[in-house]
Protein backbone atom coordinates (compact mmCIF):
# COMPACT_ATOMS: atom_id res chain seq x y z
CA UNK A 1 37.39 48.72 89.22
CA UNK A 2 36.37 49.87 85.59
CA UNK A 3 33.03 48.39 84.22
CA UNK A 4 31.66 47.83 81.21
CA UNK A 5 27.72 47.60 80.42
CA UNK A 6 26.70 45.65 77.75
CA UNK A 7 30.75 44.29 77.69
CA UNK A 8 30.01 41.45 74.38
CA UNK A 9 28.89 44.09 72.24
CA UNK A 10 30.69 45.80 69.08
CA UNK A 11 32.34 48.06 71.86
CA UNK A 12 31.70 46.40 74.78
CA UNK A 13 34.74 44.13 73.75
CA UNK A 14 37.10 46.34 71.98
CA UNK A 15 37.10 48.49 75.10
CA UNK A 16 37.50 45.63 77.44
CA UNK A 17 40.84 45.31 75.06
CA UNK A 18 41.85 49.31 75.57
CA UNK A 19 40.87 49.37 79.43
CA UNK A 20 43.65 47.40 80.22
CA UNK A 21 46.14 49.96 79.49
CA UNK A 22 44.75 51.95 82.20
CA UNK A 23 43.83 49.17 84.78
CA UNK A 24 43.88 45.30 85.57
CA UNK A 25 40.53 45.51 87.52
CA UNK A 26 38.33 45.53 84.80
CA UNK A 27 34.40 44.13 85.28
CA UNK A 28 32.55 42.68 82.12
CA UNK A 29 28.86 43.05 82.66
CA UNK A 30 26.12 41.23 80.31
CA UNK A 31 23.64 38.17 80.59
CA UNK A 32 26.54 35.91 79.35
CA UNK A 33 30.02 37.91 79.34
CA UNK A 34 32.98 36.38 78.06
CA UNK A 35 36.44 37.16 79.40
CA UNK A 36 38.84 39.53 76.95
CA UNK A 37 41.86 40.10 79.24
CA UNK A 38 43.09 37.38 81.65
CA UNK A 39 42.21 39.29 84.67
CA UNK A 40 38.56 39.70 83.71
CA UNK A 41 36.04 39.96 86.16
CA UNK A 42 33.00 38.05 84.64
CA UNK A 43 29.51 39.35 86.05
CA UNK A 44 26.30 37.95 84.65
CA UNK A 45 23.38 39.93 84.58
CA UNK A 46 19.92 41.60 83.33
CA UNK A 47 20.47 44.75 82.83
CA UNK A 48 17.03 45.78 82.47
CA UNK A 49 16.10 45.28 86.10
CA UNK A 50 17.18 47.86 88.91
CA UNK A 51 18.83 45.23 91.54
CA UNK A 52 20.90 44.04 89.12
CA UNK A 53 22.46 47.34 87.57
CA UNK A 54 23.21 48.31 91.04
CA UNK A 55 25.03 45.07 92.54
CA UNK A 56 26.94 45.24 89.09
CA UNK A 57 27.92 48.69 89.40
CA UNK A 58 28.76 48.18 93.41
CA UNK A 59 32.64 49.21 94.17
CA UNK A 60 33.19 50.62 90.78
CA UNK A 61 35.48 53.46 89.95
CA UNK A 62 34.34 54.27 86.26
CA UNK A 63 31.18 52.98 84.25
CA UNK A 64 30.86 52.43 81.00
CA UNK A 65 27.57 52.13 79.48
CA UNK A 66 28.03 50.87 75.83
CA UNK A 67 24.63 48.16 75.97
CA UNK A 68 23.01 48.03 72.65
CA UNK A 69 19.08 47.35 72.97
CA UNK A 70 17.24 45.98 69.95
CA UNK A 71 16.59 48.04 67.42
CA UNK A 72 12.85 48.60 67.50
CA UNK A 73 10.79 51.41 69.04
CA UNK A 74 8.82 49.13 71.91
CA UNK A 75 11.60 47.81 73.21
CA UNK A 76 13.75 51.57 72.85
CA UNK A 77 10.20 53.31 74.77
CA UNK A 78 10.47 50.36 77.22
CA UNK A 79 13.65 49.87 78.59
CA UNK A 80 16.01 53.18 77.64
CA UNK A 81 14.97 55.50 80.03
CA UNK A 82 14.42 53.21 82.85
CA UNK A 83 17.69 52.05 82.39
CA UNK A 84 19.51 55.05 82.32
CA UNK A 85 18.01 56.25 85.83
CA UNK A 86 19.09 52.66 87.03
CA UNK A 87 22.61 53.03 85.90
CA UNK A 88 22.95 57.06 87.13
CA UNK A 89 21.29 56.19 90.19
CA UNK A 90 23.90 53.18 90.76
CA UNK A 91 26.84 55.60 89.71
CA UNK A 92 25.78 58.00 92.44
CA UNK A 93 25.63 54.74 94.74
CA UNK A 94 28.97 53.51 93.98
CA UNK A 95 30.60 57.15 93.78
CA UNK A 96 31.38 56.14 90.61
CA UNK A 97 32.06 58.32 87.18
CA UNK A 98 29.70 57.66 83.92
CA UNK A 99 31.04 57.03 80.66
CA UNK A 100 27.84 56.92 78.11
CA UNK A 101 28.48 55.77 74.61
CA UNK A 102 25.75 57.58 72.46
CA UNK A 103 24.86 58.15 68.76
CA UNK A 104 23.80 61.28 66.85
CA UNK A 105 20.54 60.26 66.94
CA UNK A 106 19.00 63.63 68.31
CA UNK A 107 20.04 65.99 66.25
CA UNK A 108 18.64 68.27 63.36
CA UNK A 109 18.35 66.34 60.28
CA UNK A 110 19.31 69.42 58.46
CA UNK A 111 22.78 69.74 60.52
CA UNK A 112 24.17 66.25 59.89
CA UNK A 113 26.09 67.67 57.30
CA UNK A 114 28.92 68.47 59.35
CA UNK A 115 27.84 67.85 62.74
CA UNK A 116 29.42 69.00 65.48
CA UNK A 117 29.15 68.79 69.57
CA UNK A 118 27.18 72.45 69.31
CA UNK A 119 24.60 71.09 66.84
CA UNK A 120 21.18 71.42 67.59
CA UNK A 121 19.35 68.70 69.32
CA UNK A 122 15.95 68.49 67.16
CA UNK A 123 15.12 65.11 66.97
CA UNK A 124 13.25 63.82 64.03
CA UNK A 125 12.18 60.19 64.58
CA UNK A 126 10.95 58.45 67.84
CA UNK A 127 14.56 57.21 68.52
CA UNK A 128 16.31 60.02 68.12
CA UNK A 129 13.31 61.57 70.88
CA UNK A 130 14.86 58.97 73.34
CA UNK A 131 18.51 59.19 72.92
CA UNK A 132 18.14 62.79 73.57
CA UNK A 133 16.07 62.36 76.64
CA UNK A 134 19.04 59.27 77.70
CA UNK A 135 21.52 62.42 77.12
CA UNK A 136 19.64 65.03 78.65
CA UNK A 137 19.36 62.77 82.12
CA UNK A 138 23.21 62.37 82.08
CA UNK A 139 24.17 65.63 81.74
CA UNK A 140 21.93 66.72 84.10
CA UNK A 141 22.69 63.97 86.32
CA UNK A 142 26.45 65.53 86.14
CA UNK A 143 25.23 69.55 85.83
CA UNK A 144 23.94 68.30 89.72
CA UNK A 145 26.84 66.61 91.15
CA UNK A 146 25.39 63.72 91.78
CA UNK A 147 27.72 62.15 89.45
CA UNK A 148 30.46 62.69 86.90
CA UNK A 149 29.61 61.82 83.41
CA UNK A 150 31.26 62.42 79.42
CA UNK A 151 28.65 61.31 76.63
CA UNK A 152 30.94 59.76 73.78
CA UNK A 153 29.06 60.48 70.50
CA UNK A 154 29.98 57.98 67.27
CA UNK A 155 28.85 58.39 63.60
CA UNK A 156 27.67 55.26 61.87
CA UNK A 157 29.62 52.55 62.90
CA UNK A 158 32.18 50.03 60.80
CA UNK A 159 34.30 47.62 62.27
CA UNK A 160 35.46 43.79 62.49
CA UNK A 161 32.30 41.35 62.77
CA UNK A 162 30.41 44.75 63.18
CA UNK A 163 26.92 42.66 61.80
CA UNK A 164 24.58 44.90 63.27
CA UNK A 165 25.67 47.25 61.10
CA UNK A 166 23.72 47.89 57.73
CA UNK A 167 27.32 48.82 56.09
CA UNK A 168 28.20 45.17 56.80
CA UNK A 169 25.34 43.38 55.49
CA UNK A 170 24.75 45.10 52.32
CA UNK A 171 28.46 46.00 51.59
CA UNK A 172 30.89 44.27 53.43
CA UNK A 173 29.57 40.31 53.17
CA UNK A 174 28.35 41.24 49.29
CA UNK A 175 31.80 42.51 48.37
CA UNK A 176 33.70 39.24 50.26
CA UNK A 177 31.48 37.39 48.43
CA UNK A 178 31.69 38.45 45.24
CA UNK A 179 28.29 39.59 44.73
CA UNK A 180 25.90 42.78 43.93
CA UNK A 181 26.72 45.67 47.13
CA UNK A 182 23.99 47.91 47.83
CA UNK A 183 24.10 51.21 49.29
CA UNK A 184 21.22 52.76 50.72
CA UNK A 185 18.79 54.88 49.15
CA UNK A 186 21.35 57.79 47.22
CA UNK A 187 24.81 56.54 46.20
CA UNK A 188 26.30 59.70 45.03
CA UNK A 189 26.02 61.28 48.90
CA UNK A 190 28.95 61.91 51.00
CA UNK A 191 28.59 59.84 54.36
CA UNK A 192 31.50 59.30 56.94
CA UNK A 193 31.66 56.22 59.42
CA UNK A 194 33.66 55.50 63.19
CA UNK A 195 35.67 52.65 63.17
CA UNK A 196 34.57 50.45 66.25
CA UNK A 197 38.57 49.69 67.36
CA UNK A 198 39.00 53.84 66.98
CA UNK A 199 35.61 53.88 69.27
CA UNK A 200 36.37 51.78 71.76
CA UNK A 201 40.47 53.54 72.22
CA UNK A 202 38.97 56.90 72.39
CA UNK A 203 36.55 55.89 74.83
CA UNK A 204 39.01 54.27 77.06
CA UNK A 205 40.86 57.42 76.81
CA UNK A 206 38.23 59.89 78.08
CA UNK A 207 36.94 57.54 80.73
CA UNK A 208 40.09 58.06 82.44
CA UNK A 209 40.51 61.80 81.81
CA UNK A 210 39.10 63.45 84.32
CA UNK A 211 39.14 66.62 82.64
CA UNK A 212 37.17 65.44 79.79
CA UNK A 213 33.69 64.93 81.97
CA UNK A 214 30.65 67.14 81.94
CA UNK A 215 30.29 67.32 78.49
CA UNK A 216 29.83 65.86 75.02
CA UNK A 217 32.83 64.25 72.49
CA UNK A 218 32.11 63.33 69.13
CA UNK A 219 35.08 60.34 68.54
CA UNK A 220 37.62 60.14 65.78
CA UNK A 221 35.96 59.41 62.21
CA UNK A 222 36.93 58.71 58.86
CA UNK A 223 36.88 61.34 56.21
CA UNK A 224 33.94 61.62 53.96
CA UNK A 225 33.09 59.38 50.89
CA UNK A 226 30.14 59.08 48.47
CA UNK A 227 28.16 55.33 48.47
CA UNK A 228 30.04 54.54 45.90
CA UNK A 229 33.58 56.26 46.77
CA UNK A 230 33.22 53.38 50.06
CA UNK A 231 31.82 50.64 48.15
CA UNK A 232 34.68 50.81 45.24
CA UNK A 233 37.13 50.59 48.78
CA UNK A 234 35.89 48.01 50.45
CA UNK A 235 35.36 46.10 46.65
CA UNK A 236 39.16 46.38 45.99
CA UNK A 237 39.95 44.96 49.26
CA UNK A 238 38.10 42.29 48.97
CA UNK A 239 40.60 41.47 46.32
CA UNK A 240 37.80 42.37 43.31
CA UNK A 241 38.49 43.86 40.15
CA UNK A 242 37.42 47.44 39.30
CA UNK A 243 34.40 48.07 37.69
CA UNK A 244 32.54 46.91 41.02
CA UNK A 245 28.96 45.39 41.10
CA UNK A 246 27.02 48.82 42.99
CA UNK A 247 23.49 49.26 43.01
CA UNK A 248 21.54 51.76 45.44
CA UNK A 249 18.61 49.96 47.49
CA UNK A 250 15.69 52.16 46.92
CA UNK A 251 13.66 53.37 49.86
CA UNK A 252 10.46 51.09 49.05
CA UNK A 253 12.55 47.86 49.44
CA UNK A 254 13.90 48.83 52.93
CA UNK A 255 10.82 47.78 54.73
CA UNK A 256 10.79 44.60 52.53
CA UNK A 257 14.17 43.93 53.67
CA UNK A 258 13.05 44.53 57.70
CA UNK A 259 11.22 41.22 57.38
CA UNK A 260 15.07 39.45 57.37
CA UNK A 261 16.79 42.56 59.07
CA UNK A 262 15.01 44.19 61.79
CA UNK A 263 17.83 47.10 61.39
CA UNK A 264 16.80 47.77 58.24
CA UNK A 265 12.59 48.25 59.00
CA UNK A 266 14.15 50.54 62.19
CA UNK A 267 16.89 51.79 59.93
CA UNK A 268 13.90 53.59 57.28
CA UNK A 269 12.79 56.08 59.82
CA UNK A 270 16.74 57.40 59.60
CA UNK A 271 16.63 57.69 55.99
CA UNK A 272 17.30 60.86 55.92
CA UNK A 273 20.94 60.59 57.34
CA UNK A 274 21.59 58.35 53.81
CA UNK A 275 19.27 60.60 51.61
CA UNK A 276 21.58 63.93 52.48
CA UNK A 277 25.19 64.58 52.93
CA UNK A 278 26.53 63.02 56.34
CA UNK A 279 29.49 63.98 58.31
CA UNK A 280 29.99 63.62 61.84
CA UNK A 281 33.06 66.51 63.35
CA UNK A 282 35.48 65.25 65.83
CA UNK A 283 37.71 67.85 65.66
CA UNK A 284 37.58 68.79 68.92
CA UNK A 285 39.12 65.69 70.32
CA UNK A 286 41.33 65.93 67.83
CA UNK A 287 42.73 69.08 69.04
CA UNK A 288 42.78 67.38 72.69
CA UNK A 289 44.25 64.09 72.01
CA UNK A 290 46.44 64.47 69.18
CA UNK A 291 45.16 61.28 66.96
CA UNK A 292 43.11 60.74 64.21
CA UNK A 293 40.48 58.05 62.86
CA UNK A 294 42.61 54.91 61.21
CA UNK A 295 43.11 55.37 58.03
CA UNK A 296 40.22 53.95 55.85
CA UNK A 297 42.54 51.62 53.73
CA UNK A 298 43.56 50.06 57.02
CA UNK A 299 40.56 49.81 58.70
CA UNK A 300 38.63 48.26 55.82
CA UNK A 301 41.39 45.50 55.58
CA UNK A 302 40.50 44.91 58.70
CA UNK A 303 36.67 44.59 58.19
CA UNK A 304 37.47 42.30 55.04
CA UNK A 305 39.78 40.21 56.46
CA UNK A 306 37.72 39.57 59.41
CA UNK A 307 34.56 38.85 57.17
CA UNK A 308 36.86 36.43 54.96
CA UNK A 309 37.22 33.94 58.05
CA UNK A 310 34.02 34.14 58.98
C-alpha cells in the first residue's frame, strides 16, 4: 500500500496519477479525498490530530507527505512540527518508508541563485525556520533507523489549476483573460519554476527507489527566465499578440493585495526570492534519472489551456 498525505492537493493528485505505474494499492488520505485511479482507496481524515495520522498510515509500504497547510505563520508554528513527529512516528509504526515533499524555504537568501542540494540552510523568514526544522526531524528520523526517508525539494511551483500559486493569479488568469499581468516586485530577474505534473512523476519515481533515501533531491525544473521572458510565454499562449500588457507589482501593494490573497501577505516575507536572481539545480537527478523538466512551451499550454476551461 502506497499513501498519499494531503492526496487533493496540487501534488497530492498528480501523484495519485504516477503511483499507479508502480502499484494498484494506492491510499488517498485528506478530510474529503476524491478517487484518481479506479482502484483508489479513499480514507477521510484530520490530519492534524495524532490518532488519525497513525490509523491512516497503518499497513502502509511507502508514505507520501505532500499536505499543504495554509499559508500563514500561526497556523505553520501550530501544526508543522507536530505533524511531522505524527507522521515519522506512524512510519516507524507501520515499518513504512517516508517520502516528504518540501520547498527551498530554508536556505540562504544569498544562495538561491543557483541552489543546489549542498546549499546552506540559513533560513531568513519564520517559514523558512520551520521547514528546516520539518527537514531536520526527517533526516534525522532516517540518520537513526527508525525509518527510511528522501526529502523531494521543488522550486516555485506552476502547473494546471495550480491557484495557490502567485504565478497563476497574477499571470496566468490575467494573460487568459486578456488583461494587465503582473510580476512581482523586479521584472528584469531571472527566476525558474517546477512544473507540478514533472513534481508529482519524479516523486513517484524516488518513492520507489530504494536507493534514492537518506537524503535530499531537488526535482526537475525549467530553465531560467526574467519576469518578463515568462510573462511574454505564457501571453503568446494565451493566443495574445506581442507587445504584452506587463507591469511589475511593487512591494508596497503586496500587503494590500493579502487582504484578497492570503499568499500574497505570506508571500512578502519571501520577497527576496523575486527581488534577486532565482534558480533552483536539479542536476543531480538529472544525472540519476535521465529526464528533464517539460519543456516550458509545453507545459505552459498546459497551464493555459487548463485556465481557458475554467
Amino acid at each position: 500500500m502506497q499513501t498519499i498525505l494531503g492526496a487533493n492537493g496540487h501534488i497530492g493528485r498528480p501523484l495519485a496519477k504516477e503511483l499507479a505505474q508502480y502499484t494498484d494499492q494506492i491510499r488517498l488520505v485528506s478530510r474529503t479525498p476524491k478517487a484518481i485511479n479506479p482502484a483508489d482507496q479513499l480514507y477521510a481524515a484530520d490530519l492534524f490530530k495524532r490518532e488519525e495520522v497513525m490509523q491512516a498510515v497503518a499497513d502502509s509500504s511507502i508514505v507520501y507527505l505532500t499536505i499543504g497547510i495554509p499559508y500563514r505563520d500561526p497556523v505553520w508554528a501550530k501544526h508543522w512540527v507536530p505533524l511531522i513527529k505524527n507522521v515519522i512516528d506512524a512510519c516507524e509504526a507501520a515499518q513504512a518508508k517516508l517520502v516528504f515533499f518540501d520547498n527551498v524555504y530554508m536556505y540562504a537568501p544569498d544562495e538561491i541563485d543557483g541552489m543546489d542540494e549542498n546549499t546552506s540552510v540559513q533560513p531568513a523568514t519564520f517559514k523558512g525556520k520551520i521547514r528546516a526544522e520539518v527537514a531536520r526531524l526527517v533526516l534525522e528520523a532516517h540518520q537513526q533507523g527508525r525509518i527510511q526517508a528522501v526529502i523531494c525539494r521543488a522550486a516555485d511551483f506552476y502547473g494546471p489549476n495550480c491557484t495557490s500559486s502567485v504565478i497563476h493569479e497574477t499571470v496566468v488568469k490575467p494573460a487568459v483573460q486578456g488583461k494587465t499581468m503582473r510580476w512581482l516586485y523586479n521584472i528584469d530577474q531571472p527566476h525558474n519554476f517546477t512544473f507540478t505534473l514533472d513534481a508529482a512523476k519524479a516523486t513517484a519515481q524516488l518513492g520507489n527507489d530504494p536507493s534514492a533515501y537518506g537524503r535530499v533531491w531537488h526535482l526537475p525544473s525549467s530553465p531560467t527566465f526574467t519576469g518578463q521572458g515568462w510573462m511574454e510565454k505564457i501571453w503568446t499562449s494565451a493566443g495574445r499578440p506581442l507587445p504584452a500588457k506587463t507591469a511589475t507589482l511593487p512591494s508596497w501593494m503586496a500587503p494590500l493585495l493579502g487582504l484578497f490573497l492570503p499568499e500574497m501577505k505570506a508571500l512578502h516575507k519571501m520577497r527576496y526570492q523575486y527581488q534577486n536572481p532565482y534558480r533552483l539545480d536539479d542536476s543531480a537527478f538529472v544525472a540519476k534519472y535521465g529526464w528533464t523538466a517539460t519543456p516550458v512551451e509545453e507545459a505552459i499550454r498546459a497551464i493555459v489551456e487548463a485556465e481557458q476551461k475554467t
